[in-house]
N, C-alpha and C. Protein backbone atom coordinates (compact mmCIF):
# COMPACT_ATOMS: atom_id res chain seq x y z
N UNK A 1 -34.03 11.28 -17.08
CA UNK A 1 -32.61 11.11 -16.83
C UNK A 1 -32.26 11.83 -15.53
N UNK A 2 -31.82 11.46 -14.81
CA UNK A 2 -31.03 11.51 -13.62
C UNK A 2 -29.25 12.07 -13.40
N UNK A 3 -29.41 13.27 -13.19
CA UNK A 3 -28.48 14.65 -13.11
C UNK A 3 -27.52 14.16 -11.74
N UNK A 4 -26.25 13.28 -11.83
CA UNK A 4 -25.79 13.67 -10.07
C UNK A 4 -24.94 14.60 -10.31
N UNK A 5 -24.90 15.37 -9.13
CA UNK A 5 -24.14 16.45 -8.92
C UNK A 5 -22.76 15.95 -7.45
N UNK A 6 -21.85 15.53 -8.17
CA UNK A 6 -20.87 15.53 -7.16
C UNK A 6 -20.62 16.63 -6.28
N UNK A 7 -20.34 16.14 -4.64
CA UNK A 7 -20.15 17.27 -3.99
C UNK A 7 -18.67 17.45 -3.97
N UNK A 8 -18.60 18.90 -3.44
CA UNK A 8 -17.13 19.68 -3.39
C UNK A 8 -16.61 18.50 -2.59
N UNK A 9 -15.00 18.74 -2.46
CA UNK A 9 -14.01 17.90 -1.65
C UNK A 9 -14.14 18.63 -0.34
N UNK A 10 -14.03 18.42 0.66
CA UNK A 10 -13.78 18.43 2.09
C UNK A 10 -12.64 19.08 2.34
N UNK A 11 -11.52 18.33 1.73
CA UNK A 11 -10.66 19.14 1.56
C UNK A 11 -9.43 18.76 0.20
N UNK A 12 -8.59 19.59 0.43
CA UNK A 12 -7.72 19.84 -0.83
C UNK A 12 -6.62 18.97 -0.98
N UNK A 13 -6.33 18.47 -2.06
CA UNK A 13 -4.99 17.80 -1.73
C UNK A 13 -3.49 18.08 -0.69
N UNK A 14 -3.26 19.00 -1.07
CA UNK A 14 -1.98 19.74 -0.30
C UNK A 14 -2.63 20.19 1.25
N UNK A 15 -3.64 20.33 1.80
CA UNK A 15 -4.62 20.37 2.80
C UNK A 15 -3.87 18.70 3.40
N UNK A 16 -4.99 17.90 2.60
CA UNK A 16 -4.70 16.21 3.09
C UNK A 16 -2.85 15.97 3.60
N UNK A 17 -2.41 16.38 2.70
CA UNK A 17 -0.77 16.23 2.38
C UNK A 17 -0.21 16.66 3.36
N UNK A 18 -0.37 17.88 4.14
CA UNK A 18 0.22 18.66 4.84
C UNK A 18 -0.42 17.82 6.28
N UNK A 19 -1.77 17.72 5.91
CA UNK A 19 -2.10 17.22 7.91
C UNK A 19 -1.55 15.79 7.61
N UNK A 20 -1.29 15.09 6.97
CA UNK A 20 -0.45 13.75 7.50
C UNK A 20 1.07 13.70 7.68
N UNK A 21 1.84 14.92 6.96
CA UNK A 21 3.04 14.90 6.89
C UNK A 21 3.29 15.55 8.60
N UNK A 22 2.77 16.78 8.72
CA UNK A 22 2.37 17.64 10.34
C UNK A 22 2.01 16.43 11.79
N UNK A 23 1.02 15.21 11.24
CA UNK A 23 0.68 14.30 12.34
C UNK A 23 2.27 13.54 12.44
N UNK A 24 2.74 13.16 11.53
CA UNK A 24 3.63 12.01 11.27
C UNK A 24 5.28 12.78 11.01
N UNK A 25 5.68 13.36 11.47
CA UNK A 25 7.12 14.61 11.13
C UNK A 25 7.98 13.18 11.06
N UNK A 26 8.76 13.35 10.07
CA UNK A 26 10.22 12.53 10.01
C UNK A 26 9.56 10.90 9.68
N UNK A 27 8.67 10.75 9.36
CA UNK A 27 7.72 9.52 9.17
C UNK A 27 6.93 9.53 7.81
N UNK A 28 6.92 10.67 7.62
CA UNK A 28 6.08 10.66 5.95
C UNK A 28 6.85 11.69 4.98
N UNK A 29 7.40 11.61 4.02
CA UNK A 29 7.55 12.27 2.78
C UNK A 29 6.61 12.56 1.98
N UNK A 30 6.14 13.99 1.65
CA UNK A 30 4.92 14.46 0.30
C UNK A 30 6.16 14.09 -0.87
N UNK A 31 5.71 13.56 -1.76
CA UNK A 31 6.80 13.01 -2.83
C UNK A 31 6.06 14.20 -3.56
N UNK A 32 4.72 14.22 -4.10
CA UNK A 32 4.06 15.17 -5.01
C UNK A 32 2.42 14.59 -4.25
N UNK A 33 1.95 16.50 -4.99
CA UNK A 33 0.33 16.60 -5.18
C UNK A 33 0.52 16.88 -6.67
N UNK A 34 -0.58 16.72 -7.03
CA UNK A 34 -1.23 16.84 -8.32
C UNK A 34 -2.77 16.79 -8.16
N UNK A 35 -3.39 17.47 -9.50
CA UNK A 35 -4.91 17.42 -8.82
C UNK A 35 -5.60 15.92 -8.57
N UNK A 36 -6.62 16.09 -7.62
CA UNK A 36 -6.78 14.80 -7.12
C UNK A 36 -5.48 13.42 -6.59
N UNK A 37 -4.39 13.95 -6.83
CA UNK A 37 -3.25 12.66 -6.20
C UNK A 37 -2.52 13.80 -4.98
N UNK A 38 -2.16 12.10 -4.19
CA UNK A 38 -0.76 12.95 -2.99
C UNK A 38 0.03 11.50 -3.40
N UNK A 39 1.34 11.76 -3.47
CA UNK A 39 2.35 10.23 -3.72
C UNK A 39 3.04 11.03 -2.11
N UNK A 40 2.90 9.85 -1.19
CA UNK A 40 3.89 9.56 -0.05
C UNK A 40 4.79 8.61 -0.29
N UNK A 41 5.77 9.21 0.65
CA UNK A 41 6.50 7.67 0.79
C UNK A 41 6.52 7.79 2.98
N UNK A 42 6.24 6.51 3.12
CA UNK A 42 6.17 6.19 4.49
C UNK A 42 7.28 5.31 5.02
N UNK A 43 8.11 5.61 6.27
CA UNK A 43 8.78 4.30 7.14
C UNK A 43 7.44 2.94 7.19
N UNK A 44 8.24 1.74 7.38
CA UNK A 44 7.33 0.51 7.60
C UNK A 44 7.22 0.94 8.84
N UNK A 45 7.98 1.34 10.07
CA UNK A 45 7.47 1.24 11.21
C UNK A 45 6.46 2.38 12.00
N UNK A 46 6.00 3.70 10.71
CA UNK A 46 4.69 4.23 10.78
C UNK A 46 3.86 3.65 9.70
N UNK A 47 3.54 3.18 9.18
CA UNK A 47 3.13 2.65 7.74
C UNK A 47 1.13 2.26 8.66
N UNK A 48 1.67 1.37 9.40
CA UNK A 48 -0.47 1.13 9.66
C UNK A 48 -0.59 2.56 10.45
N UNK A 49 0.01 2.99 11.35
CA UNK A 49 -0.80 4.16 12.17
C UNK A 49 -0.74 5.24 11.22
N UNK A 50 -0.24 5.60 9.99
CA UNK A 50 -0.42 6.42 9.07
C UNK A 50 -1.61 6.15 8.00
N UNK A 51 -1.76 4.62 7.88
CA UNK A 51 -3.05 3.94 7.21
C UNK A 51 -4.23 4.39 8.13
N UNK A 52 -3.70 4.44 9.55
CA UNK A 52 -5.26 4.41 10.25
C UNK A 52 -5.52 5.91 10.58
N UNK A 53 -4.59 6.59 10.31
CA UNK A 53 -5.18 8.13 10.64
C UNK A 53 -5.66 8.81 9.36
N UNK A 54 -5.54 8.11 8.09
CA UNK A 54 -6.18 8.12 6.62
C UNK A 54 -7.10 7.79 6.78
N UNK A 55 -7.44 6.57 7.07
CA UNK A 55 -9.14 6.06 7.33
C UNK A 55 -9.91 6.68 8.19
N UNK A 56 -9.52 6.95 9.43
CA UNK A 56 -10.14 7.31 11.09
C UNK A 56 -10.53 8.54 10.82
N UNK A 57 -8.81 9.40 10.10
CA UNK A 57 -9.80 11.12 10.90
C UNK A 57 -9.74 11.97 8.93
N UNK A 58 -9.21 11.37 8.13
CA UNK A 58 -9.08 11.63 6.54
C UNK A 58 -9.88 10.93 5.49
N UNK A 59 -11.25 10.13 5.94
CA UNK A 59 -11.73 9.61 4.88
C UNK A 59 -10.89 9.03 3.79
N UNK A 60 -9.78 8.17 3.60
CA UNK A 60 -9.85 7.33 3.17
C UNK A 60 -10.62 5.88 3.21
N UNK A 61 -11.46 6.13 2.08
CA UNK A 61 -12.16 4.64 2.27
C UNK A 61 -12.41 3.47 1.51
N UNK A 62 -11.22 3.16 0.56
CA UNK A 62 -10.83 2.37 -0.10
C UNK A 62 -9.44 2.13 -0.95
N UNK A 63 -8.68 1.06 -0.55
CA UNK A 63 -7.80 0.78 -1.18
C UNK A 63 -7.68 -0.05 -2.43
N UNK A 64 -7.36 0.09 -3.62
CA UNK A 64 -7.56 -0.47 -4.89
C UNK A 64 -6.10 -1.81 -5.17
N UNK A 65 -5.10 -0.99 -4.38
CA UNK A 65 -3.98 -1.55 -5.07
C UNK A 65 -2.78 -1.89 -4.38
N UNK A 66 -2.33 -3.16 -4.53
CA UNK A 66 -0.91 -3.79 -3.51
C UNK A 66 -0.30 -4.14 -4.33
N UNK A 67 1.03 -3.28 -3.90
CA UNK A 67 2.13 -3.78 -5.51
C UNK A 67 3.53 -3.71 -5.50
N UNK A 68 3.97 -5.07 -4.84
CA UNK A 68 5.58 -4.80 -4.62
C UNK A 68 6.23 -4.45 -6.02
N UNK A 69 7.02 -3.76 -5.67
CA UNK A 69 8.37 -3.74 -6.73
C UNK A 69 9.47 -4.16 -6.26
N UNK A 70 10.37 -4.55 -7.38
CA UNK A 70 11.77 -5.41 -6.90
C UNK A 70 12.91 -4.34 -7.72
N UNK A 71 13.59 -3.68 -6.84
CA UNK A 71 14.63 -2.38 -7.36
C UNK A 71 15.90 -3.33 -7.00
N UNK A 72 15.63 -4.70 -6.58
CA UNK A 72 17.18 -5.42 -6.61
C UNK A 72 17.76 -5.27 -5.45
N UNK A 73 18.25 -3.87 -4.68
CA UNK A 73 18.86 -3.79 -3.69
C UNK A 73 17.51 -3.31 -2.55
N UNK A 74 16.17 -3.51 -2.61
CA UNK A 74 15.40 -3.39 -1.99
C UNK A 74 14.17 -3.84 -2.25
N UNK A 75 12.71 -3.85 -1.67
CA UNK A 75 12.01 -4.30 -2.26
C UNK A 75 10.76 -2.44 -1.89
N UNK A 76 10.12 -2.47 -2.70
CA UNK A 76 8.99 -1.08 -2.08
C UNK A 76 7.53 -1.67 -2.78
N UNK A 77 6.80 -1.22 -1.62
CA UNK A 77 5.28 -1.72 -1.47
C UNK A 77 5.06 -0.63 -1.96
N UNK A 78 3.55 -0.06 -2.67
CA UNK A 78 3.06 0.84 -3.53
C UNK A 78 1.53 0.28 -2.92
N UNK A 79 1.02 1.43 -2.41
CA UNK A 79 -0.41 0.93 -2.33
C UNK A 79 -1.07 2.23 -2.51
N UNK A 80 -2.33 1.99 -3.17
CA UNK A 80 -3.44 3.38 -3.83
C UNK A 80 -4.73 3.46 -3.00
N UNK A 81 -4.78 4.57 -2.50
CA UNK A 81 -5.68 4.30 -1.27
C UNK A 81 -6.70 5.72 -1.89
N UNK A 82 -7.90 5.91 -2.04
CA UNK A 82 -8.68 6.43 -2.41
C UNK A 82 -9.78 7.52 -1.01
N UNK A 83 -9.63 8.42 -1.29
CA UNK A 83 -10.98 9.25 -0.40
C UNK A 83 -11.90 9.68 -1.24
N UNK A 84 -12.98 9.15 -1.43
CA UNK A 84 -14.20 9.67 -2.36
C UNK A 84 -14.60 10.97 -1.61
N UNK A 85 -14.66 11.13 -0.15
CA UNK A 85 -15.65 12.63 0.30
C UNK A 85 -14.00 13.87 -0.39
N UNK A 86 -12.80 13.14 -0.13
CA UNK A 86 -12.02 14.60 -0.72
C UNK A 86 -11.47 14.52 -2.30
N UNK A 87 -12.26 13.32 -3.17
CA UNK A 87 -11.87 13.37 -4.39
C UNK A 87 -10.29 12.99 -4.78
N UNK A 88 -9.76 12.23 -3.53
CA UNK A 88 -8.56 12.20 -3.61
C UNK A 88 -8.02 10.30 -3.95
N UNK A 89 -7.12 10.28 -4.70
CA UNK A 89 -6.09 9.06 -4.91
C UNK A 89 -4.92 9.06 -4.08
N UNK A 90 -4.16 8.52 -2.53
CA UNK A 90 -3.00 8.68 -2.09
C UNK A 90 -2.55 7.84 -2.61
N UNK A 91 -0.87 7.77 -3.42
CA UNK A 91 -0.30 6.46 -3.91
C UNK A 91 0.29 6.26 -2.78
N UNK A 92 0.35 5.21 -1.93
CA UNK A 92 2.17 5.09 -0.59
C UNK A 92 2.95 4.22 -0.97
N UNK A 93 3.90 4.92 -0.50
CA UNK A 93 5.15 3.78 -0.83
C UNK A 93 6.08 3.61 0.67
N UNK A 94 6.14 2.15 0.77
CA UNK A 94 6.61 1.80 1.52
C UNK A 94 8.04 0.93 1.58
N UNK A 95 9.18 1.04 1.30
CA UNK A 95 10.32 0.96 1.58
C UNK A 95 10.74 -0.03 2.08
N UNK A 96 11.31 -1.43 1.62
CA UNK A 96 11.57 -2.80 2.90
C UNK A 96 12.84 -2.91 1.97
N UNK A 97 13.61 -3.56 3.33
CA UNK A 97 14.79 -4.30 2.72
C UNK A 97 14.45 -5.62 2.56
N UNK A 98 15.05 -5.81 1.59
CA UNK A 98 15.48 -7.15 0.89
C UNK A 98 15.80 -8.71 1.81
N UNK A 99 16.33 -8.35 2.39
CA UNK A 99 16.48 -9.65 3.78
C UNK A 99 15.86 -9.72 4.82
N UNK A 100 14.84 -8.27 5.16
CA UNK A 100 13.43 -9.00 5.72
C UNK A 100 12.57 -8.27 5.17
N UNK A 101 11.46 -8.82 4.07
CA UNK A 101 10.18 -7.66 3.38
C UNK A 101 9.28 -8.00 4.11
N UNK A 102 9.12 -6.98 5.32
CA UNK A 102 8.17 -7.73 5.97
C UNK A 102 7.48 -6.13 6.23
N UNK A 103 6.44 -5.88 6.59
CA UNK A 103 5.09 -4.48 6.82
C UNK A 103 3.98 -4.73 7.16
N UNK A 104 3.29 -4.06 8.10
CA UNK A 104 2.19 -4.08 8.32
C UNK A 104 1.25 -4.36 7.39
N UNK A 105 0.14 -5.26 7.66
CA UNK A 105 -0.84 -5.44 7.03
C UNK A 105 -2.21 -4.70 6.93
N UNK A 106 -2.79 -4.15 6.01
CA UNK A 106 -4.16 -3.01 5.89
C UNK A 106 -5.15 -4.31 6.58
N UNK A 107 -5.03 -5.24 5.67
CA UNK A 107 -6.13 -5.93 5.68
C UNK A 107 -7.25 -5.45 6.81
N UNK A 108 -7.01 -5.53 8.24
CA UNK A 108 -7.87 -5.11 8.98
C UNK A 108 -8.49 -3.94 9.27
N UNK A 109 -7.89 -2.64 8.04
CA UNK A 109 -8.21 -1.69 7.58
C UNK A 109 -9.39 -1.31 6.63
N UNK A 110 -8.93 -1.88 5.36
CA UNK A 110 -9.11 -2.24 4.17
C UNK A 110 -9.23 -3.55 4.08
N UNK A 111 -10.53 -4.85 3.94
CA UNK A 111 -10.51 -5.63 3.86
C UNK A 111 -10.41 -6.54 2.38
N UNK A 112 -10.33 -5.28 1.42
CA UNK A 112 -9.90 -5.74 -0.09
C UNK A 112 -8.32 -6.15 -0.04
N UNK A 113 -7.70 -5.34 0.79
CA UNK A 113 -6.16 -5.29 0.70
C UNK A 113 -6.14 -7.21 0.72
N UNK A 114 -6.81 -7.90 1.32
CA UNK A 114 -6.32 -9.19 1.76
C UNK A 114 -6.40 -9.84 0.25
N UNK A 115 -6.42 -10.00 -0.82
CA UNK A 115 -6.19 -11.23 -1.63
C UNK A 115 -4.93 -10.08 -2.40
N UNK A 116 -4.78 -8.81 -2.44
CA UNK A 116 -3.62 -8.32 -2.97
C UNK A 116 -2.42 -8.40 -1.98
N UNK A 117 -2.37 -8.34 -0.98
CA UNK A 117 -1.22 -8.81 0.14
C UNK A 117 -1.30 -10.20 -0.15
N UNK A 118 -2.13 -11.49 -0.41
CA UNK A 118 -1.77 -12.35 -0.19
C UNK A 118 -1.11 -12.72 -2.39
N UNK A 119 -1.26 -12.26 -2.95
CA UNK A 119 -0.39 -12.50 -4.20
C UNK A 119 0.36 -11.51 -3.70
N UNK A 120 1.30 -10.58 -3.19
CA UNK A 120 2.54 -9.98 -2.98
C UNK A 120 2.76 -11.08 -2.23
N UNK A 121 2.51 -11.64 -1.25
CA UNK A 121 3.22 -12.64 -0.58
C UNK A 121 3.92 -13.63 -1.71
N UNK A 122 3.00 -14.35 -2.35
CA UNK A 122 3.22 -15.31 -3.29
C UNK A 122 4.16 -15.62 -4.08
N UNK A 123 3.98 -14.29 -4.93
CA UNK A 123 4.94 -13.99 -6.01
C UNK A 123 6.38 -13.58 -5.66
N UNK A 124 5.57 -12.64 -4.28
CA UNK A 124 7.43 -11.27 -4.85
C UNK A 124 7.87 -12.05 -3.18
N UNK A 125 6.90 -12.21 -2.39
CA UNK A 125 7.90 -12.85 -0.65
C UNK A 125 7.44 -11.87 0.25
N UNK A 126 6.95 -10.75 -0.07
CA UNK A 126 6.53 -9.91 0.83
C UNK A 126 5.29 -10.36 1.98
N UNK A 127 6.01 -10.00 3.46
CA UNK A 127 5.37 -10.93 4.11
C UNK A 127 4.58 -9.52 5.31
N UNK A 128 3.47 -9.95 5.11
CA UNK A 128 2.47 -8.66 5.90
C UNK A 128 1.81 -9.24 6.92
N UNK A 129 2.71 -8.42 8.39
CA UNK A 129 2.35 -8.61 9.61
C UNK A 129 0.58 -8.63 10.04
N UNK A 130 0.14 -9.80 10.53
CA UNK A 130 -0.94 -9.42 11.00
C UNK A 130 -2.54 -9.49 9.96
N UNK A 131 -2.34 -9.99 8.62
CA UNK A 131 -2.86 -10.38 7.97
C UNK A 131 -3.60 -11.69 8.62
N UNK A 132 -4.83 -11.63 7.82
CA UNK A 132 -5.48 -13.10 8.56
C UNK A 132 -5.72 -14.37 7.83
N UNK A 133 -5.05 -14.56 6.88
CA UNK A 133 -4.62 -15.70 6.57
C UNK A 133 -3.44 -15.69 4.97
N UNK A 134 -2.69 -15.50 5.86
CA UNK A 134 -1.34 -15.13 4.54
C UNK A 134 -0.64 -16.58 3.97
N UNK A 135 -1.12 -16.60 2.99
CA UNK A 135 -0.86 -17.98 2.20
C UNK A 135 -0.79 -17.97 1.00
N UNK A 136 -0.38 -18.93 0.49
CA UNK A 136 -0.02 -18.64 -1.37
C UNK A 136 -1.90 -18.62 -1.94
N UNK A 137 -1.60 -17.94 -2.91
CA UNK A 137 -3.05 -17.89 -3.63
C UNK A 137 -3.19 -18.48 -5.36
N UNK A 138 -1.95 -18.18 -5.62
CA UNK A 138 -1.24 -18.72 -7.09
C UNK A 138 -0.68 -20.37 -6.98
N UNK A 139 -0.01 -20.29 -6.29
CA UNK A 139 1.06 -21.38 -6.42
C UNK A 139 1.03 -22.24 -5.49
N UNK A 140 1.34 -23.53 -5.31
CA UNK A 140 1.49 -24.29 -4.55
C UNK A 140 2.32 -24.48 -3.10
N UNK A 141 1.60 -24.46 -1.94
CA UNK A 141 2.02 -24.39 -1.07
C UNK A 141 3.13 -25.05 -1.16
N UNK A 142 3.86 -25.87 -1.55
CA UNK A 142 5.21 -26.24 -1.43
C UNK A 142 6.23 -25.83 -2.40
N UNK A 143 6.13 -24.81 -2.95
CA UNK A 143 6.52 -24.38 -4.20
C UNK A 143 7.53 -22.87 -2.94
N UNK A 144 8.56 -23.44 -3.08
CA UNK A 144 9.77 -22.93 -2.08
C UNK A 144 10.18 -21.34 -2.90
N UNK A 145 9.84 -20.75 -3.67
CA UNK A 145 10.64 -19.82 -4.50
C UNK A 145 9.57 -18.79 -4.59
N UNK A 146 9.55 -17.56 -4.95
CA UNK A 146 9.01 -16.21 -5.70
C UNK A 146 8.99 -15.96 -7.00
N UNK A 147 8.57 -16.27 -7.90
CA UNK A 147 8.97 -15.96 -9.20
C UNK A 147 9.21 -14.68 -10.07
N UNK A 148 8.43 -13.97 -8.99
CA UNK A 148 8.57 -12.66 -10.12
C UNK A 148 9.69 -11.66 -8.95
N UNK A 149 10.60 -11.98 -8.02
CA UNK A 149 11.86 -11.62 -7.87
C UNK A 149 12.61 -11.64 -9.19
N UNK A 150 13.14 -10.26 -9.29
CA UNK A 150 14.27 -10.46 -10.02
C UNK A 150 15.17 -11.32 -9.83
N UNK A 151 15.99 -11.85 -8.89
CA UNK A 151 17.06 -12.69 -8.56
C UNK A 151 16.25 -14.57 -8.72
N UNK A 152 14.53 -14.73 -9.23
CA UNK A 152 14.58 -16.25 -9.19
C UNK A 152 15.01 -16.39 -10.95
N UNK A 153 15.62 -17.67 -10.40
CA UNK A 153 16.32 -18.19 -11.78
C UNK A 153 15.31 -18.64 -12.36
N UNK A 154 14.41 -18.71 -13.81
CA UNK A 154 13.74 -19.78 -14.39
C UNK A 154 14.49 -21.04 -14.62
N UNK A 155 13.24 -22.07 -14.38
CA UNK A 155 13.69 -23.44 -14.53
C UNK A 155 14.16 -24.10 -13.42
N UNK A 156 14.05 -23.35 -12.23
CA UNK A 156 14.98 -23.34 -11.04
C UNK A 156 13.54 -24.87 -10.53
N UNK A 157 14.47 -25.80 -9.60
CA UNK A 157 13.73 -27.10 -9.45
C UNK A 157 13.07 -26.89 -7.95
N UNK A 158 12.28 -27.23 -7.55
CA UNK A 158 11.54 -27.47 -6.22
C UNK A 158 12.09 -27.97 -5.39
C-alpha cells in the first residue's frame, strides 16, 4: 500500500486573501476566509485580470464551477476556483446588472469554464465576453427566452 503524504500549502488563506485584495485595492472585497476557502466578491471590470493574477502568480489551477444567480434586481456570477499547491477553494462573485449580464470570460483561462459559461448563457442570459463559441447547449437555438430567470413566464410561446 502506497502512503501519499500531501505537501504543506505555499501559502495561507488570509496570505492568498490579502495579496489579491493589496494587488486589486477598491476592486476586490475578502467577503470571508475559512480554512481552506477565501469568498471574494470582484467588479466585472477587474474580474479576468483578477482571474489571471490567480492563475499567473497564485496557483490557481482549476475552476469547478459557473453559476449565475437571479436576486431579481440583479444578476451575480459565482465561480469556484481551486489552488491545489495552497490547498485552497476561492468562491468569486461577480456582480452584473440585469439589463446588461455581460463579464469576462475564464474560458481562455480555465478551459473547463467553457461548457459552464455556455449553460449560464442558455438558461439564465448571461453573456461572457470573449468566450469561443458562446451558444445554447440545452435549448434550441431559436428558443428566444431564459428559463430559469425568475421573471420567464412558464408556458410563455416562441
Amino acid at each position: 500500500m502506497k502512503v501519499i503524504i500531501y505537501d504543506k500549502p505555499d501559502r495561507s488563506e488570509d496570505d492568498v486573501a490579502r495579496a489579491i485584495e493589496s494587488k486589486f485595492p477598491g476592486a476586490v472585497e475578502v467577503l470571508k476566509t475559512a480554512p481552506r476557502r477565501i469568498f471574494l466578491r470582484v467588479t466585472r471590470e477587474s474580474f479576468l485580470d483578477v482571474c489571471t493574477y490567480m492563475k499567473d502568480e497564485l496557483s490557481f489551477e482549476h475552476n469547478s464551477c459557473v453559476s449565475p444567480v437571479d436576486y431579481i434586481e440583479h444578476f451575480t456570477v459565482v465561480y469556484h476556483i481551486s489552488s491545489w499547491a495552497n490547498h485552497i477553494m476561492a468562491e468569486v462573485q461577480v456582480d452584473l446588472p440585469r439589463d446588461d449580464p455581460t463579464v469576462d470570460s475564464i474560458t481562455p483561462l480555465w478551459g473547463g469554464a467553457d461548457w459552464h459559461e455556455r449553460e449560464a448563457f442558455d438558461l439564465m442570459g448571461v453573456v461572457f465576453k470573449g468566450h469561443p463559441d458562446l451558444r445554447r447547449i440545452m435549448l434550441p437555438e431559436e428558443f428566444k427566452f431564459h428559463p430559469l430567470r425568475k421573471d420567464f413566464q412558464v408556458g410563455r410561446r416562441v
